[in-house]
Protein backbone atom coordinates (compact mmCIF):
# COMPACT_ATOMS: atom_id res chain seq x y z
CA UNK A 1 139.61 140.83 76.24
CA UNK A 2 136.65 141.31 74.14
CA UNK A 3 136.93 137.50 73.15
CA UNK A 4 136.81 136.80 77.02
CA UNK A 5 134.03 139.10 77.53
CA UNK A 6 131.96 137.22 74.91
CA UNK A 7 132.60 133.77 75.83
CA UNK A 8 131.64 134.37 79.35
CA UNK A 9 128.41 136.15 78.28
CA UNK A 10 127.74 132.98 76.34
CA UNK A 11 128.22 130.54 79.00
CA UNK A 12 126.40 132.60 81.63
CA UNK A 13 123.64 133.05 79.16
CA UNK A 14 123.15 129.37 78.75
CA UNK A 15 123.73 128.53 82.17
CA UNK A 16 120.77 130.81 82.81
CA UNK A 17 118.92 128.91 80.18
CA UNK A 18 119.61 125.65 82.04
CA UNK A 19 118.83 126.57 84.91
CA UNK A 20 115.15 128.01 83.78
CA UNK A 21 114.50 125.46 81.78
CA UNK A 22 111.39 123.36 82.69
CA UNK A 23 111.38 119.70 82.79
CA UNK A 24 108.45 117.67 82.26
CA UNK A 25 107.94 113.96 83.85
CA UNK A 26 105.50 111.71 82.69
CA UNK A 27 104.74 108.61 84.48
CA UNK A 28 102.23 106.01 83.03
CA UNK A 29 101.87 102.41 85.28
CA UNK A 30 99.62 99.38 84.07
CA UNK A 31 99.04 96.28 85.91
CA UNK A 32 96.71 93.51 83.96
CA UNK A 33 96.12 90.79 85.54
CA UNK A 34 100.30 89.58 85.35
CA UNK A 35 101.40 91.68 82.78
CA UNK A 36 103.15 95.02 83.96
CA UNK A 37 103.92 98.13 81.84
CA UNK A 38 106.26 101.35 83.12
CA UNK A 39 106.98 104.22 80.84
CA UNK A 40 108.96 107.38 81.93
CA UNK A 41 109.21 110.17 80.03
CA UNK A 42 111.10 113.37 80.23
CA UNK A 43 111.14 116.35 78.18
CA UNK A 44 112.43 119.79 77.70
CA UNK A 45 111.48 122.95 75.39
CA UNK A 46 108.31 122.11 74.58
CA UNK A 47 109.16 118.70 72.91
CA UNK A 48 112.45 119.76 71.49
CA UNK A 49 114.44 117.24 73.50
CA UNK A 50 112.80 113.78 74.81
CA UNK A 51 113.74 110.74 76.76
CA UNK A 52 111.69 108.00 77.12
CA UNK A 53 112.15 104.86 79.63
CA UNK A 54 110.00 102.07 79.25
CA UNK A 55 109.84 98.17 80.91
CA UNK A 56 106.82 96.18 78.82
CA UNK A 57 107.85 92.94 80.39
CA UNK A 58 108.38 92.36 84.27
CA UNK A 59 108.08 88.68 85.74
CA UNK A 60 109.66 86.17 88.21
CA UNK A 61 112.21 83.95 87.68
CA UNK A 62 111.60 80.18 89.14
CA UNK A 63 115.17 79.55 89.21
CA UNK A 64 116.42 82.41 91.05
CA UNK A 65 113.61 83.53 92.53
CA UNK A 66 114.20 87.10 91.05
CA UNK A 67 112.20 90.03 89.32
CA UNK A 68 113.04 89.88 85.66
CA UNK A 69 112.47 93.58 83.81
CA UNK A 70 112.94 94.41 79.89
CA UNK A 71 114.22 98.13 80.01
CA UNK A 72 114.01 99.83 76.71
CA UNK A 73 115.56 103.52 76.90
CA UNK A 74 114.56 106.22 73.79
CA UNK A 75 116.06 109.81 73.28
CA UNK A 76 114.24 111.93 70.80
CA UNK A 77 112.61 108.83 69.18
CA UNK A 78 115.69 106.66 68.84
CA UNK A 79 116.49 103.54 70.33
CA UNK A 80 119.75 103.86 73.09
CA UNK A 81 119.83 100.82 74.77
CA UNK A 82 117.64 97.71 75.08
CA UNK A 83 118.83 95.05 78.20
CA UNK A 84 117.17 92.61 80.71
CA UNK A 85 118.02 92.74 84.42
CA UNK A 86 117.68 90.61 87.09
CA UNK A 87 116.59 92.21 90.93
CA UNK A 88 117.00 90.38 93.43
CA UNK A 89 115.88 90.30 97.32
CA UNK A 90 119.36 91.17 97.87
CA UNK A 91 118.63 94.22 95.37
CA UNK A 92 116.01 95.22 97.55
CA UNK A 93 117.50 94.66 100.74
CA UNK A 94 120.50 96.86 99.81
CA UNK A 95 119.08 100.17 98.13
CA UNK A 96 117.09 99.84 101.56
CA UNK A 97 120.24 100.12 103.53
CA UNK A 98 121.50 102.65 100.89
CA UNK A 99 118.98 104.80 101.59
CA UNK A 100 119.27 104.58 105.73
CA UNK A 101 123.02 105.48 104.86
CA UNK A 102 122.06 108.49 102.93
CA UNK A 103 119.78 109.61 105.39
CA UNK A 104 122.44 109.24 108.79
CA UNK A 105 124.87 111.35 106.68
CA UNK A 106 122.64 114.62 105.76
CA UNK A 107 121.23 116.93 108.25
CA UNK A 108 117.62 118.06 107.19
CA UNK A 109 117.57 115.18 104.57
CA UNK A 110 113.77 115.54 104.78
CA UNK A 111 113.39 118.87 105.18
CA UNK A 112 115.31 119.48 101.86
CA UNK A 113 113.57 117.16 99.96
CA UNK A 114 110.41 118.41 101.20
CA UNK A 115 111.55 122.07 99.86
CA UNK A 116 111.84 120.85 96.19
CA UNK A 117 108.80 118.42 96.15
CA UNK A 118 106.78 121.33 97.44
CA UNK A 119 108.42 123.00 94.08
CA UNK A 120 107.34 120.10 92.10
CA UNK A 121 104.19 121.00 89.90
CA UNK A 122 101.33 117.91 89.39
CA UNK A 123 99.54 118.47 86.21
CA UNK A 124 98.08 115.36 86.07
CA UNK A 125 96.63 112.31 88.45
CA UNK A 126 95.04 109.93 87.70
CA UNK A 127 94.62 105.98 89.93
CA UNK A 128 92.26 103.69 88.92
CA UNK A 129 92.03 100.23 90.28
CA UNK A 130 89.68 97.60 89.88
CA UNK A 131 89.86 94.91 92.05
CA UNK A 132 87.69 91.77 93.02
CA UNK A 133 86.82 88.28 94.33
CA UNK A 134 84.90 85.46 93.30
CA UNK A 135 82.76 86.74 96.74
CA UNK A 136 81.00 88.92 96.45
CA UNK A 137 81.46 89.76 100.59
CA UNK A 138 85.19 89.38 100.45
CA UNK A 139 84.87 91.58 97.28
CA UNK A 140 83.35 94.50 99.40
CA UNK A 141 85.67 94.66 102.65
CA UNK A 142 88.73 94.42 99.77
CA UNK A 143 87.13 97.18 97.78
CA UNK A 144 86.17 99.47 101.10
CA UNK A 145 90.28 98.45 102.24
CA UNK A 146 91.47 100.31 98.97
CA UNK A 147 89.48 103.20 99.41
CA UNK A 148 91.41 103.76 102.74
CA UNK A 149 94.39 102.98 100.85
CA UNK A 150 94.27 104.78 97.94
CA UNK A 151 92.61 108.25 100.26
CA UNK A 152 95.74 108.00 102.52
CA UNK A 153 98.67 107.84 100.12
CA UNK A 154 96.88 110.47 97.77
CA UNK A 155 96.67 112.48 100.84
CA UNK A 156 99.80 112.41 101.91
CA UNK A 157 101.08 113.50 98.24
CA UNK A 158 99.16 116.48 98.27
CA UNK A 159 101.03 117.66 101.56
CA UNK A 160 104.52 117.14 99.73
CA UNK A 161 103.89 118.14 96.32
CA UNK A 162 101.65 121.24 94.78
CA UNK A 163 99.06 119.42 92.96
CA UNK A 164 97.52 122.34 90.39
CA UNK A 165 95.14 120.06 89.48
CA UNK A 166 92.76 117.50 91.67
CA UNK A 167 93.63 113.96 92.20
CA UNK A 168 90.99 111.47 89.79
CA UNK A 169 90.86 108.12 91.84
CA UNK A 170 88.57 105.12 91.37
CA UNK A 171 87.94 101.33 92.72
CA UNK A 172 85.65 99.25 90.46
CA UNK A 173 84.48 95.83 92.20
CA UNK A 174 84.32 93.25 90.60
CA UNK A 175 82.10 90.79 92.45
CA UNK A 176 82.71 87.55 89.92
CA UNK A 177 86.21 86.71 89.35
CA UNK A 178 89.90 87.71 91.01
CA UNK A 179 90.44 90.77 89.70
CA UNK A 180 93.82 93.11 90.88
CA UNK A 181 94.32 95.44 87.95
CA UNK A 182 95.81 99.09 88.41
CA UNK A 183 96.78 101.87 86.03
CA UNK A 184 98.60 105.03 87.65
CA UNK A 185 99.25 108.29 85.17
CA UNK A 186 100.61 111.17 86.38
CA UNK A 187 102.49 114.28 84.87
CA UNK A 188 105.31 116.56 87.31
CA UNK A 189 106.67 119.57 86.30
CA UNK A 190 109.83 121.49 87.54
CA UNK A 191 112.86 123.26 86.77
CA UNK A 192 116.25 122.33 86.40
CA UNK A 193 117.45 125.27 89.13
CA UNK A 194 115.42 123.90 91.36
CA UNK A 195 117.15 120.04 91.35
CA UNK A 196 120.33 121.26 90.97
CA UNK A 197 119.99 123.78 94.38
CA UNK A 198 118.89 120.67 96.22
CA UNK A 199 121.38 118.33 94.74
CA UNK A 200 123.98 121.71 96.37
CA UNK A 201 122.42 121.10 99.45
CA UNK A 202 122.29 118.00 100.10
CA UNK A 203 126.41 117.75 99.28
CA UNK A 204 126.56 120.81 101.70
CA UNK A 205 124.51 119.21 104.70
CA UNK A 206 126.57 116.36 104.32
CA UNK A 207 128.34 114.61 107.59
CA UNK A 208 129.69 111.58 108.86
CA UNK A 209 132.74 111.32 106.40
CA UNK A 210 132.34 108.68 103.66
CA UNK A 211 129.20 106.71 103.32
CA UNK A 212 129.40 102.44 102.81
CA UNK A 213 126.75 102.25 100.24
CA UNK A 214 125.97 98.49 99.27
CA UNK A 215 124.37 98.16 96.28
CA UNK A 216 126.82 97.76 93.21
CA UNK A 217 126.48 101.01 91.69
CA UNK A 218 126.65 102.99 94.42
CA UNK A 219 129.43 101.08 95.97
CA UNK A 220 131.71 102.58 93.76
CA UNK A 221 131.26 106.33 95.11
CA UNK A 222 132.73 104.55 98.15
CA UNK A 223 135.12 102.76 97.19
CA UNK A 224 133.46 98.97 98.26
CA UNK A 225 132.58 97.76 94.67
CA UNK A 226 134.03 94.78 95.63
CA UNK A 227 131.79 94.04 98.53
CA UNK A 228 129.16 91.52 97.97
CA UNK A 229 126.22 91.40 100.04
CA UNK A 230 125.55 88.02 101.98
């Protein structure tokens, strides 16, 4: 009995742990002129644990007129897995319809996800652009266009997650050569409780019986990983 006792302390203790524990997000975007650089990290207790999701190399493919990404994928420094994939329109096309699917099956889909955003902690933003043509009028009415851009969808983050920390934004023009270079860097924090009591929700809104996802890997949840899309 006393074993019993004990063990259950011990798992209720580290559930509690779990549950408390805060994860951090970093997100870090380049765009260079054609070169493109993602890198995702995630980590727990203070450093302790680590994962790290990176694509250095994104481009088209002539032949198939598909994205091309290197993913590279790092826990706690070493190397998991290293692949290239292919995304298609297709790709696209379906996690679209995926997503429709999702949200004609769960009642309050947006008001739940609004819950944990407004949970969601930004330590960090940061969006500077610099952008340009070779005139120097065109140059202007483009840079003035990002502004309202870049104000909007900044704008419209603030009302979904709680920024503890003001938004840095810029445009550079540059008024003698194309120019379209970006580089996003942002930092979320959050706890594990909080994901896992909207993940419970979001099962227990659920309606509408078994979803038809169409993208591969969610097709298998439903049981079409056979379909193809057309």
């Amino acid at each position: 009995m006393k074993w019993l006792l004990l063990i259950m302390g011990i798992l209720i203790l580290v559930l509690l742990i779990v549950v408390f524990t805060k994860v951090r997000v970093s997100i870090d975007y380049k765009r260079v002129q054609t070169n493109d650089l993602i890198h995702i990290k995630l980590s727990a207790w203070y450093g302790l644990f680590h994962y790290t999701f990176k694509v250095p190399v994104i481009k088209m493919d002539d032949d198939s007129a598909a994205v091309v990404v290197k993913e590279e994928q790092e826990m706690n420094g070493k190397t998991e897995k290293e692949e290239m994939k292919k995304y298609t329109a297709e790709d696209l096309r379906d996690g679209f319809a995926d997503s429709l699917e999702m949200l004609q099956h769960i009642i309050g889909f947006h008001g739940i996800v609004r819950q944990f955003t407004g949970k969601v902690q930004v330590k960090k933003f940061t969006w500077h652009s610099m952008v340009g043509t070779k005139n120097a009028a065109h140059t202007g009415v483009l840079t003035g266009a990002c502004w309202a851009l870049k104000g909007s969808i900044i704008g419209l983050l603030t009302t979904y997650f709680n920024f503890r920390i003001m938004p840095s934004y810029s445009i550079t023009p540059d008024f003698q050569r194309w120019q379209a270079n970006t580089s996003i860097s942002c930092i979320l924090q959050f706890r594990i409780g909080q994901a896992m009591v909207t993940g419970i929700k979001l099962l227990r809104y659920w309606k509408g019986g078994k979803p038809h996802f169409k993208s591969r890997k969610l097709a298998k949840l439903s049981g079409d990983s056979n379909k193809q899309s057309f």
